[in-house]
C-alpha atoms as a PDB file:
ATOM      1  CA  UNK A   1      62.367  48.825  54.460  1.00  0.00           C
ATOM      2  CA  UNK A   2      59.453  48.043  56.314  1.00  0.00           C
ATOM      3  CA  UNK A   3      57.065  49.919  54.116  1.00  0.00           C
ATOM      4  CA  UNK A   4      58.273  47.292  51.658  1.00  0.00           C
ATOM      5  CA  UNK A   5      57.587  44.206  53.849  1.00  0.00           C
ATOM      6  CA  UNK A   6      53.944  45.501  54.264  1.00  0.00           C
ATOM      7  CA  UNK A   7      53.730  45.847  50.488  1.00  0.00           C
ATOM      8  CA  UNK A   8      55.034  42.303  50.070  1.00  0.00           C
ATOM      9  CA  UNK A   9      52.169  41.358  52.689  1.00  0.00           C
ATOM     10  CA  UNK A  10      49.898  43.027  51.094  1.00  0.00           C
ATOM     11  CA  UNK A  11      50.506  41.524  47.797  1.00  0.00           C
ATOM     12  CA  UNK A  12      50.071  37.713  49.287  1.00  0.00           C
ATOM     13  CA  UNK A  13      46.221  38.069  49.597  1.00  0.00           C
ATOM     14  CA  UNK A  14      45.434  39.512  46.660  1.00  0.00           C
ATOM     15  CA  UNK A  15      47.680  37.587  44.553  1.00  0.00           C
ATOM     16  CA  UNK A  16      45.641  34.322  45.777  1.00  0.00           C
ATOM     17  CA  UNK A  17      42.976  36.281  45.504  1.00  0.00           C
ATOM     18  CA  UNK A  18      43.533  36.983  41.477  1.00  0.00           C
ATOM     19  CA  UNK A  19      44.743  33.407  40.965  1.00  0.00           C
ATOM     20  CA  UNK A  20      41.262  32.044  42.140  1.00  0.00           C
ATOM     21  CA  UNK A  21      39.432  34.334  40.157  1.00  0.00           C
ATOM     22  CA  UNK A  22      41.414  33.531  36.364  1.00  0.00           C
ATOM     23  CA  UNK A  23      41.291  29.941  37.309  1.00  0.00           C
ATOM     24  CA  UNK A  24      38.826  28.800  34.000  1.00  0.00           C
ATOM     25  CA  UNK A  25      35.923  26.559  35.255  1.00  0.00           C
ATOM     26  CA  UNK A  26      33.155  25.360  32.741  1.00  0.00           C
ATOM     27  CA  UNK A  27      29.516  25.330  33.524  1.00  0.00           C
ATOM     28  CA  UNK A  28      29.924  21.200  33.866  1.00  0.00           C
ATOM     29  CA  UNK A  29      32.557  21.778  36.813  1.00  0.00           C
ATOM     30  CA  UNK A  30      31.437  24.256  38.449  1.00  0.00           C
ATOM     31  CA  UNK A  31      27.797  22.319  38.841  1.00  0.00           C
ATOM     32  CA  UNK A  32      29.284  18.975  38.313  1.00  0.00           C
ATOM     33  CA  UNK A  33      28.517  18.159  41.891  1.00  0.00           C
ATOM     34  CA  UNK A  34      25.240  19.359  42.610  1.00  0.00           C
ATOM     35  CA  UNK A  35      22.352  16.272  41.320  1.00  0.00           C
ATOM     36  CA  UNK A  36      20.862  17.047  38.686  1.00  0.00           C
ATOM     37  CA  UNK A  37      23.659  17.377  36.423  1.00  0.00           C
ATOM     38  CA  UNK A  38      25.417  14.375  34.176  1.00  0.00           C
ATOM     39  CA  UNK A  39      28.390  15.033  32.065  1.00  0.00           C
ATOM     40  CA  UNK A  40      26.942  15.635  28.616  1.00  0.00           C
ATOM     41  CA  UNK A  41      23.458  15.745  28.883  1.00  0.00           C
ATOM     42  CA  UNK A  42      20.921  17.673  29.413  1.00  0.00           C
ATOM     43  CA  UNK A  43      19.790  19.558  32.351  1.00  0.00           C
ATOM     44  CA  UNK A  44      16.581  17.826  34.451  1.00  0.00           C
ATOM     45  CA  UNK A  45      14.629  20.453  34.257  1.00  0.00           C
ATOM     46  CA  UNK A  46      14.188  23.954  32.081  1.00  0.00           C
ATOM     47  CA  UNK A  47      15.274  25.655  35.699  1.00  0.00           C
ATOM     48  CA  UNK A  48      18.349  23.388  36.719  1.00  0.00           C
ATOM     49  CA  UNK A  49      20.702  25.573  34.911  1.00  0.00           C
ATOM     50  CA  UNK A  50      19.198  28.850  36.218  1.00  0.00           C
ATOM     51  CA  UNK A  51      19.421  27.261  39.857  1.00  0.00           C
ATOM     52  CA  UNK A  52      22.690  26.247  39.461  1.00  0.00           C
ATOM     53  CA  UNK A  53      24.367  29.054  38.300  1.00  0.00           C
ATOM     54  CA  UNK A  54      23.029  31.505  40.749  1.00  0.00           C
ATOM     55  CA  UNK A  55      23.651  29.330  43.764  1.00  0.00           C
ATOM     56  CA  UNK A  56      27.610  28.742  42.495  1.00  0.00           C
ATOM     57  CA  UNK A  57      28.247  32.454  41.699  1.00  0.00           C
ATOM     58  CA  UNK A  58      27.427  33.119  44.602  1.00  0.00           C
ATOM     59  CA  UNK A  59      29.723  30.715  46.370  1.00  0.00           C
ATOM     60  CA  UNK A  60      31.910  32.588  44.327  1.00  0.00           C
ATOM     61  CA  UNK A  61      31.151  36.146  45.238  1.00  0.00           C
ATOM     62  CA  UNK A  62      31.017  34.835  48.949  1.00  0.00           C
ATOM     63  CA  UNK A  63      34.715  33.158  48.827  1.00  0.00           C
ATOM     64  CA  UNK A  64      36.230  36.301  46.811  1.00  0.00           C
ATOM     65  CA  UNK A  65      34.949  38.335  50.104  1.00  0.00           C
ATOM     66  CA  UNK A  66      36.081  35.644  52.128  1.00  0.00           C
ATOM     67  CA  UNK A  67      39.861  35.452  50.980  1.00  0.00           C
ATOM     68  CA  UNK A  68      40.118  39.295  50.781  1.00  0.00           C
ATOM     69  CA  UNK A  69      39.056  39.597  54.770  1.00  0.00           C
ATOM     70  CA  UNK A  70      41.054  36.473  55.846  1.00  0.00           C
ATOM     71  CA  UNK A  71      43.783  38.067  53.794  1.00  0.00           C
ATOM     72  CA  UNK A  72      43.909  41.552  55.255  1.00  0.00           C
ATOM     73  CA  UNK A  73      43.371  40.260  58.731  1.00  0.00           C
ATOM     74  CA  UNK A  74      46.552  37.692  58.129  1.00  0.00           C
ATOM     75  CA  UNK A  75      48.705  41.071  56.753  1.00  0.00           C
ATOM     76  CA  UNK A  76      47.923  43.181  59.941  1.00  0.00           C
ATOM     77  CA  UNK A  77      48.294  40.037  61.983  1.00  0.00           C
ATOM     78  CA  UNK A  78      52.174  39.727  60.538  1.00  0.00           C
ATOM     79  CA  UNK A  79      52.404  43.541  59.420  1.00  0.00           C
ATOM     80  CA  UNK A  80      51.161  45.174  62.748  1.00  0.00           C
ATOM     81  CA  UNK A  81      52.503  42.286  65.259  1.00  0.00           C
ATOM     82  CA  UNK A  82      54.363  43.435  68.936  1.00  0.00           C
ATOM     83  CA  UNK A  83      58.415  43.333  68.125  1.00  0.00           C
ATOM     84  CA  UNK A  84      60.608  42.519  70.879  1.00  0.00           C
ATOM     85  CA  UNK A  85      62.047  46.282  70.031  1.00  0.00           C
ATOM     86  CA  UNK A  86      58.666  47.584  70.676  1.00  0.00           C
ATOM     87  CA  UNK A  87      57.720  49.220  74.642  1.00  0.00           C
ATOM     88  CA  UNK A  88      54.638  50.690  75.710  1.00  0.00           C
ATOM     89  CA  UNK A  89      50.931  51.038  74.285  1.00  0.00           C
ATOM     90  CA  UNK A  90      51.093  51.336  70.529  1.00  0.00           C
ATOM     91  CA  UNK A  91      49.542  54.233  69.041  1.00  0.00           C
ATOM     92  CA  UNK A  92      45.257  54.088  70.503  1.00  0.00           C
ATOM     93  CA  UNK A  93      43.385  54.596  67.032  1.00  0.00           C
ATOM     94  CA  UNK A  94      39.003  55.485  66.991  1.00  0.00           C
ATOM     95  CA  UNK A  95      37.951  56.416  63.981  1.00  0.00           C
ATOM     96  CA  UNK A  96      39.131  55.800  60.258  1.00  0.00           C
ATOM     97  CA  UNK A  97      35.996  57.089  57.913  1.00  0.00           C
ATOM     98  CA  UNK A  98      37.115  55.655  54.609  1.00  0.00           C
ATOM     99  CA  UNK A  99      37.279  52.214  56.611  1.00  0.00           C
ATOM    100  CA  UNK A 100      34.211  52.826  58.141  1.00  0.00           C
ATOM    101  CA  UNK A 101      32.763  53.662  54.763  1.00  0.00           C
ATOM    102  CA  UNK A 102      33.841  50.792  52.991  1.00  0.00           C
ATOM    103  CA  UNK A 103      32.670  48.588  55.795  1.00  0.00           C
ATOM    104  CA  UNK A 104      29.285  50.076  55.253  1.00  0.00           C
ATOM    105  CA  UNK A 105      28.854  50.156  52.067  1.00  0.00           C
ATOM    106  CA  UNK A 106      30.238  46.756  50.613  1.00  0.00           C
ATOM    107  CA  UNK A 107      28.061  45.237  52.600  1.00  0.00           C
ATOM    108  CA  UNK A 108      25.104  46.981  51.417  1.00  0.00           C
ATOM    109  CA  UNK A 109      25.932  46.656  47.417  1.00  0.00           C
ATOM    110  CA  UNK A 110      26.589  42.430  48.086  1.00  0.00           C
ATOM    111  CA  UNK A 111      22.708  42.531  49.834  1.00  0.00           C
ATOM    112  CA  UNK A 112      21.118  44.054  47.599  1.00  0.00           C
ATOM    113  CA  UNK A 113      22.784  42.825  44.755  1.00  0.00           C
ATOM    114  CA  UNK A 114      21.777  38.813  46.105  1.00  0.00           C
ATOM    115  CA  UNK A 115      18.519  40.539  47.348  1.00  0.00           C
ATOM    116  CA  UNK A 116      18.022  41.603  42.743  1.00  0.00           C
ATOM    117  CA  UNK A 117      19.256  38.554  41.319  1.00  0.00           C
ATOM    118  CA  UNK A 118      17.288  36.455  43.816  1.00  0.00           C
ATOM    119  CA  UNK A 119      13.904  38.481  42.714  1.00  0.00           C
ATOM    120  CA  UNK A 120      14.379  37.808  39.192  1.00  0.00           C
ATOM    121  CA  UNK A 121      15.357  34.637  39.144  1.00  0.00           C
ATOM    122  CA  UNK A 122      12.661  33.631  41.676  1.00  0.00           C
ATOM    123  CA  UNK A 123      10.541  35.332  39.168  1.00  0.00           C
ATOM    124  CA  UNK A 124      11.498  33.208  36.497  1.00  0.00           C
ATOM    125  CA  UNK A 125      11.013  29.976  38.069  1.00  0.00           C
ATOM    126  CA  UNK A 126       7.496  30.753  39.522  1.00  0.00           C
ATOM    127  CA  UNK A 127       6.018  32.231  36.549  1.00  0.00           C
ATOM    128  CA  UNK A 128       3.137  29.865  35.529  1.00  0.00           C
ATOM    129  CA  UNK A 129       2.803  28.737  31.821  1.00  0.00           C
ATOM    130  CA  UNK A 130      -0.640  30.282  29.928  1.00  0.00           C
ATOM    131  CA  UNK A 131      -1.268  27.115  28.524  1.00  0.00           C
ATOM    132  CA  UNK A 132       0.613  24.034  30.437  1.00  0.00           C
ATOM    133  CA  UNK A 133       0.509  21.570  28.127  1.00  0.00           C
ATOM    134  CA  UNK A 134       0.537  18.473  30.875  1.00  0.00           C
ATOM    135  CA  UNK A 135      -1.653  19.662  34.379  1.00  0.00           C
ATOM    136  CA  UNK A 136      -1.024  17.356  37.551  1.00  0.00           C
ATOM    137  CA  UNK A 137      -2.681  18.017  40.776  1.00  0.00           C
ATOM    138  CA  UNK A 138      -0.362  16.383  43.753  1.00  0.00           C
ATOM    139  CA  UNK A 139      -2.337  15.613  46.843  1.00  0.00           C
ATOM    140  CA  UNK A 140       0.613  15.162  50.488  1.00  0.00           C
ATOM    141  CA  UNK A 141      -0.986  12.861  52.897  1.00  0.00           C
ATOM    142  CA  UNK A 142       0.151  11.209  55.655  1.00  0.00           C
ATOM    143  CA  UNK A 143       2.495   9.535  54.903  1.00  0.00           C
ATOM    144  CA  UNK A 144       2.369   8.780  51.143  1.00  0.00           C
ATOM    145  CA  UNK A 145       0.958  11.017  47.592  1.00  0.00           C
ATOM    146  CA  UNK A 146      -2.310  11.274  45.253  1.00  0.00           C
ATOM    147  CA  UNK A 147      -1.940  12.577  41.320  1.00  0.00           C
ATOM    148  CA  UNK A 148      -4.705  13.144  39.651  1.00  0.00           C
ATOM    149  CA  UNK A 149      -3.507  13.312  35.926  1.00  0.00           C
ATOM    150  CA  UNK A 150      -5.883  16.360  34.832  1.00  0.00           C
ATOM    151  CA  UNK A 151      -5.930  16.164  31.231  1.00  0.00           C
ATOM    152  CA  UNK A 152      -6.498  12.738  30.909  1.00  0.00           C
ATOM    153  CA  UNK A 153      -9.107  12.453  33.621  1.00  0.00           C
ATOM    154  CA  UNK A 154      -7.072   9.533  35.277  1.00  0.00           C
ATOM    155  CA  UNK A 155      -5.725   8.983  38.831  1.00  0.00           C
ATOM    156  CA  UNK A 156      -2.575   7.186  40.861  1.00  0.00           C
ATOM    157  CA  UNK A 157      -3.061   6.644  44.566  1.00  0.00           C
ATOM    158  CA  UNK A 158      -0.131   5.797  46.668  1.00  0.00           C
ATOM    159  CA  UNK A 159      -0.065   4.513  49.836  1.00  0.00           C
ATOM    160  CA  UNK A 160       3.403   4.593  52.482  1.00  0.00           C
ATOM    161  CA  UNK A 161       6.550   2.725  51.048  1.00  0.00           C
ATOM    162  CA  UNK A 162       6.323  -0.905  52.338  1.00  0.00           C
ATOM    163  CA  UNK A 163      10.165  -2.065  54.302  1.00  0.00           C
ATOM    164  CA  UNK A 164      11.682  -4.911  52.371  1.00  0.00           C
ATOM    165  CA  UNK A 165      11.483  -7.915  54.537  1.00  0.00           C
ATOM    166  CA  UNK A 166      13.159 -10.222  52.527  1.00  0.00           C
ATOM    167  CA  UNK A 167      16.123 -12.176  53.952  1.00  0.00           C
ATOM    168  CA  UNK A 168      18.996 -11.330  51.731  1.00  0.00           C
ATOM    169  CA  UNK A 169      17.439  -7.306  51.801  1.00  0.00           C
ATOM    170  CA  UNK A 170      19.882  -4.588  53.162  1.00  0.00           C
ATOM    171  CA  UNK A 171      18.303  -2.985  56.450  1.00  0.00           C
ATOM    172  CA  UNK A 172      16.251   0.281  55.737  1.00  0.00           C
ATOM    173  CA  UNK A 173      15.465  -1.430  52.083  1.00  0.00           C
ATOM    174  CA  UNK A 174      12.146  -0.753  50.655  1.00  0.00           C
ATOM    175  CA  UNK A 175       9.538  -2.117  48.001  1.00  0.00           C
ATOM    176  CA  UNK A 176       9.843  -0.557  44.576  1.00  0.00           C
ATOM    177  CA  UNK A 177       6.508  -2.000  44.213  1.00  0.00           C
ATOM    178  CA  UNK A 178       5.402   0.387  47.378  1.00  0.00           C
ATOM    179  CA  UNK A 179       7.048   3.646  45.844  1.00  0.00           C
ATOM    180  CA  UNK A 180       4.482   5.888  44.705  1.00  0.00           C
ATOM    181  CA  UNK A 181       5.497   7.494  41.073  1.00  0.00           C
ATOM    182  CA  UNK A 182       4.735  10.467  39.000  1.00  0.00           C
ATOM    183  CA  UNK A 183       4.957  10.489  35.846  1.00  0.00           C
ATOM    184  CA  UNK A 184       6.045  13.393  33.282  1.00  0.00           C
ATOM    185  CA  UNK A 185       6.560  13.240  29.639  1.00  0.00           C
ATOM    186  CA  UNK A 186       9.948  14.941  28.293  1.00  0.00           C
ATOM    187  CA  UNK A 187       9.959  18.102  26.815  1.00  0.00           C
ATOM    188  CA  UNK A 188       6.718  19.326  27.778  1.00  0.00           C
ATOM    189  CA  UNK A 189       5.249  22.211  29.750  1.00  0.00           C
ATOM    190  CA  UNK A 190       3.856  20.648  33.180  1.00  0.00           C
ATOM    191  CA  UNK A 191       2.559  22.220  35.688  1.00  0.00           C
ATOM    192  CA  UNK A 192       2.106  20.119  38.663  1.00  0.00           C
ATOM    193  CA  UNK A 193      -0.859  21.445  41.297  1.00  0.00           C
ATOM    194  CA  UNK A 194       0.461  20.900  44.815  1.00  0.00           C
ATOM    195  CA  UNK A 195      -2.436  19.926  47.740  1.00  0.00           C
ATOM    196  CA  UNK A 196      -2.015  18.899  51.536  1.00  0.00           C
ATOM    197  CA  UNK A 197      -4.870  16.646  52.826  1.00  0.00           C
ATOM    198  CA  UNK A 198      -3.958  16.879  56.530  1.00  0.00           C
ATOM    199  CA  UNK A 199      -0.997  18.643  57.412  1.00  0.00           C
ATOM    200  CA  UNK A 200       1.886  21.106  55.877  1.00  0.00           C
ATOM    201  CA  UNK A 201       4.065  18.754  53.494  1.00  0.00           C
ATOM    202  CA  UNK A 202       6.563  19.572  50.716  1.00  0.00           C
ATOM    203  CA  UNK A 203       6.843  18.450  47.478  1.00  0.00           C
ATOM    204  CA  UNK A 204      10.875  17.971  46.567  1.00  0.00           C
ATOM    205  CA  UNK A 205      12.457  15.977  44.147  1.00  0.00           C
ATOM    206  CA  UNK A 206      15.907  15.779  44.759  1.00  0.00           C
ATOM    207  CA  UNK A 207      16.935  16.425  40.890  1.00  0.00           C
ATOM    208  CA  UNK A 208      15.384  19.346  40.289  1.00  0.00           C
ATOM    209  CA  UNK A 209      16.820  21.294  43.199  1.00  0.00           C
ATOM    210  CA  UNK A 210      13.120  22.780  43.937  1.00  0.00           C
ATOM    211  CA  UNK A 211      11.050  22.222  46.308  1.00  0.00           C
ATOM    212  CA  UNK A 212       7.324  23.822  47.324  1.00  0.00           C
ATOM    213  CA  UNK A 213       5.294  23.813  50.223  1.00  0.00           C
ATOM    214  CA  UNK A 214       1.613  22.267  50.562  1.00  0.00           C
ATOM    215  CA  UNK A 215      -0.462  23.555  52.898  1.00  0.00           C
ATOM    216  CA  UNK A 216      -3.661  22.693  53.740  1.00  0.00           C
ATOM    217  CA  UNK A 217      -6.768  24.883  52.003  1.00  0.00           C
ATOM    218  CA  UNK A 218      -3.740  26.334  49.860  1.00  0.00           C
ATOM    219  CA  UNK A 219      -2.617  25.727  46.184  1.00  0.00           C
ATOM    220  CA  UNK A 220       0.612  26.015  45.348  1.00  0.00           C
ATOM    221  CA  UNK A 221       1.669  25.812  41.611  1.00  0.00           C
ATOM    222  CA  UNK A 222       5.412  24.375  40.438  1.00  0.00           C
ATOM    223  CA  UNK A 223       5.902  25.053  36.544  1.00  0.00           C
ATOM    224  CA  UNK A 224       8.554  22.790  34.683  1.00  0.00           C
ATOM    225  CA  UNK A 225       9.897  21.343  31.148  1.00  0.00           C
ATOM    226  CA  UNK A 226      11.405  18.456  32.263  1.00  0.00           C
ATOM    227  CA  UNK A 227      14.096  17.977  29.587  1.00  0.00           C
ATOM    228  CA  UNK A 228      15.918  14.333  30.552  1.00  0.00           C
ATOM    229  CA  UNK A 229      14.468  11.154  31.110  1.00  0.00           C
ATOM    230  CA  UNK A 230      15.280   9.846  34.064  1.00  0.00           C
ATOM    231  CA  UNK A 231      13.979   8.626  37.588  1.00  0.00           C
ATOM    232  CA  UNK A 232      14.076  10.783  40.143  1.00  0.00           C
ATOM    233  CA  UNK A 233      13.861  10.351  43.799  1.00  0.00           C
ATOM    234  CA  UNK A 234      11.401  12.659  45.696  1.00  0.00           C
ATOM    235  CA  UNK A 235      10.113  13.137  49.275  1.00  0.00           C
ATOM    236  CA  UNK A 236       8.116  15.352  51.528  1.00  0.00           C
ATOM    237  CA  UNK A 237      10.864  17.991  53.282  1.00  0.00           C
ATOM    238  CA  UNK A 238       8.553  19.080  55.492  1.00  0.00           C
ATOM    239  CA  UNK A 239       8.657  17.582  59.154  1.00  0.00           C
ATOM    240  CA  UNK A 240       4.763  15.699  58.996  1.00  0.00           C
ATOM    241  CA  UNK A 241       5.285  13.248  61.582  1.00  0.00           C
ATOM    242  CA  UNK A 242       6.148   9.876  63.180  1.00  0.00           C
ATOM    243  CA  UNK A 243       6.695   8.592  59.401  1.00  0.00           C
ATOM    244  CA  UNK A 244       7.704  11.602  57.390  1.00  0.00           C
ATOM    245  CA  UNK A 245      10.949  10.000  56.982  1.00  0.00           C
ATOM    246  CA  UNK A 246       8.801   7.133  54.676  1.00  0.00           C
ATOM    247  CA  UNK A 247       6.693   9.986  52.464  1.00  0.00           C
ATOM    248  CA  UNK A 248       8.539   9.048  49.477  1.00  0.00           C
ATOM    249  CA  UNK A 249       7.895   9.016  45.959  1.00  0.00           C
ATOM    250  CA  UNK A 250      10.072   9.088  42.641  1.00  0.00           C
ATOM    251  CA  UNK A 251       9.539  10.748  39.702  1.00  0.00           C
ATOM    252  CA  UNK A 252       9.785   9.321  35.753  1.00  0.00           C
ATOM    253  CA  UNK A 253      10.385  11.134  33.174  1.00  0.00           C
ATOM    254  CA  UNK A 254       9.609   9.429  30.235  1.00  0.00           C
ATOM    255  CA  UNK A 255       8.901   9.933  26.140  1.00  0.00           C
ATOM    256  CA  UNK A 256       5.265  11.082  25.172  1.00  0.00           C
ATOM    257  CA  UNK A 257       4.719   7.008  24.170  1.00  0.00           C
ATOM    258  CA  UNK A 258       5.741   5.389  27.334  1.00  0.00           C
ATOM    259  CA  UNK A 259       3.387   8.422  29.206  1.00  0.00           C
ATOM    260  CA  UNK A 260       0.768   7.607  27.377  1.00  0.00           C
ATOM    261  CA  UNK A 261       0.894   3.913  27.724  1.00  0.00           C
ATOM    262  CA  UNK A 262       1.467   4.738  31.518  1.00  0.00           C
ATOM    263  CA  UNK A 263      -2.029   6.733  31.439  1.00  0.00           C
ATOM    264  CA  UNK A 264      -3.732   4.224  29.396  1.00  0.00           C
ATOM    265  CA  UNK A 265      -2.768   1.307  31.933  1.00  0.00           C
ATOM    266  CA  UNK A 266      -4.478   3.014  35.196  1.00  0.00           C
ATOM    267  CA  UNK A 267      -7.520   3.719  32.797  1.00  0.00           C
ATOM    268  CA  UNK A 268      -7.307   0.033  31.861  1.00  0.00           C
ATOM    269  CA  UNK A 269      -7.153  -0.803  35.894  1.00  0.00           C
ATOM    270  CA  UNK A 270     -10.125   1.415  36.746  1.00  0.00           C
ATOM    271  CA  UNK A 271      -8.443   4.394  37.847  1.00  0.00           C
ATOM    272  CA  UNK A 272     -10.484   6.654  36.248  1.00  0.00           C
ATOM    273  CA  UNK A 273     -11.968  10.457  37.424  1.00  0.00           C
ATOM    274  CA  UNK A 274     -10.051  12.421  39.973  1.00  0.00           C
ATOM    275  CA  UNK A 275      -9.345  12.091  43.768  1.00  0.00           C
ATOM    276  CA  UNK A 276     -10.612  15.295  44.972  1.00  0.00           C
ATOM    277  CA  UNK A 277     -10.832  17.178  48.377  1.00  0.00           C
ATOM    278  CA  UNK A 278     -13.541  14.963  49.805  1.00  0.00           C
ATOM    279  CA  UNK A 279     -10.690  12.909  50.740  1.00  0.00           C
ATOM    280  CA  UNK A 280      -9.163  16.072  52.760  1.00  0.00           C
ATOM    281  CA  UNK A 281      -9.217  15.361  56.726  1.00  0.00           C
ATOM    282  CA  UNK A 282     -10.985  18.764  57.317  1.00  0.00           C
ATOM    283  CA  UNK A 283     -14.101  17.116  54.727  1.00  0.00           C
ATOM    284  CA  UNK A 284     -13.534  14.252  56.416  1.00  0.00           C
ATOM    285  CA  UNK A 285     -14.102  15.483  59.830  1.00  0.00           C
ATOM    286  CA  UNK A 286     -16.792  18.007  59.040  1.00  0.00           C
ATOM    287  CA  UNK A 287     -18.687  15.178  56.979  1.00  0.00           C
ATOM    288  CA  UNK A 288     -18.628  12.536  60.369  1.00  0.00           C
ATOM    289  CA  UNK A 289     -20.039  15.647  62.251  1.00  0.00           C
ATOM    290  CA  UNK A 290     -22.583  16.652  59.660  1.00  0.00           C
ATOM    291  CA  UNK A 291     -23.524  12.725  59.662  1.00  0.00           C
ATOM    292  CA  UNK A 292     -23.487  12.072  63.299  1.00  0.00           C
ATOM    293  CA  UNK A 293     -26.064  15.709  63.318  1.00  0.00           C
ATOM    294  CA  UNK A 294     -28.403  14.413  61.334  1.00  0.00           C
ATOM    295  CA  UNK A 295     -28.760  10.974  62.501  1.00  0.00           C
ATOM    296  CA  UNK A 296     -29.598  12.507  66.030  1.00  0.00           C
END
């Protein structure tokens, strides 16, 4: 009889266990609430999908392990519990190798296994195109961005969002105006050169669930299709100081005629050649020295 009640125990667990696991999810639900993602469209970027999926199988993989434990600890909570018929010290147990084993060695596979699909999809994302067919290089400053559009030997410089000091504005409102903005055609290969002039930043955008480091004296390379037009929202995720909160900047994704009406209006406003490391607080610095040595 009681060899049937800890069968029946047993059976709980896995049973909610199994239930989880045949419950059908598309790729749109199971992503649905992560940004970058809209019901029938395309995903932002060429690497959205990848991103997604890895980050919500595991989830998966995680909760599977996570209902199994919870559910054997529940069965020999109930199964193995003191009855008022019991007296004495129940039976002192040490060792129990298979259970030892298992503990060992499930662990192990579920590391290793993140540890390979995390290398090759890393791999994936980072790999650079041979021939990007769109180059940006992104300059983080405190507290706002440079992009120097390569090909077309043209140049945005932003300077920090401006608050919205307008009566009827909602507190914490901003300019649009003030909101420095990259733009990206659709459906091209981009690869977007990231810079720091003065101190670590990192280059985010919300929508594309990627983000990459700039560090100062260091290039770091991000590789994308962006395949939705769309504005995106952006911002340094890097602690940079008092005003890191305000390094913002959006992203547009646009068709190939609104880019290059985009690129032909800073050409038509003078912004022409590219903002280079002279601009860098290191140059900076070692330029006022070199000037204040020679004027001596």
């Amino acid at each position: 009889m009681r060899s049937t009640r800890r069968i029946r125990w047993a059976a709980i667990p896995l049973a909610a266990t199994l239930v989880l696991a045949m419950t059908a999810c598309t790729d749109q639900e199971l992503a649905g609430y992560m940004p970058g993602f809209v019901s029938g469209a395309e995903p932002v970027t060429n690497h959205t999908k990848l991103i997604t999926d890895f980050w919500v199988n595991s989830w998966i993989v995680l909760f599977a392990v996570g209902f199994i434990a919870w559910g054997l600890l529940l069965w020999s909570m109930v199964v193995y519990r003191r009855r008022k018929t019991d007296t004495g010290l129940p039976v002192q147990l040490r060792y129990n190798m298979p259970i030892e084993v298992f503990f060992t060695v499930v662990p192990l596979i579920l590391i290793l296994g993140f540890f390979a699909f995390t290398a090759r999809d890393e791999a994936i994302i980072e790999k650079r195109f041979d021939n990007p067919e769109v180059t940006i290089q992104a300059f983080g400053k405190q507290w706002a961005w440079d992009f120097n559009y390569t090909n077309e030997d043209v140049y945005y410089s932003g300077i920090q969002v401006q608050p919205d000091l307008s009566p009827d504005a909602p507190q914490g409102a901003i300019l649009p105006e003030s909101l420095p903005t990259l733009y990206l055609p659709v459906g091209k290969t981009v690869e977007i050169q990231l810079n720091a002039r003065d101190v670590i930043h990192s280059f985010w955008v919300i929508d594309f669930l990627y983000k990459k480091d700039m560090i100062p004296g260091k290039t770091n390379y991000m590789s994308i299709i962006p395949q939705r037009e769309g504005t995106y929202a952006g911002k340094c995720a890097e602690l940079c100081g008092e005003f890191h909160s305000q390094m913002l900047f959006q992203v547009k994704v646009v068709s190939q005629a609104e880019y290059d009406a985009y690129i032909e209006s800073l050409r038509e406003q003078g912004f022409e050649g590219q903002l280079g490391n002279e601009y860098d607080r290191v140059t900076n610095q070692a330029n006022v020295v070199a000037s204040a040595t020679e004027s001596k």
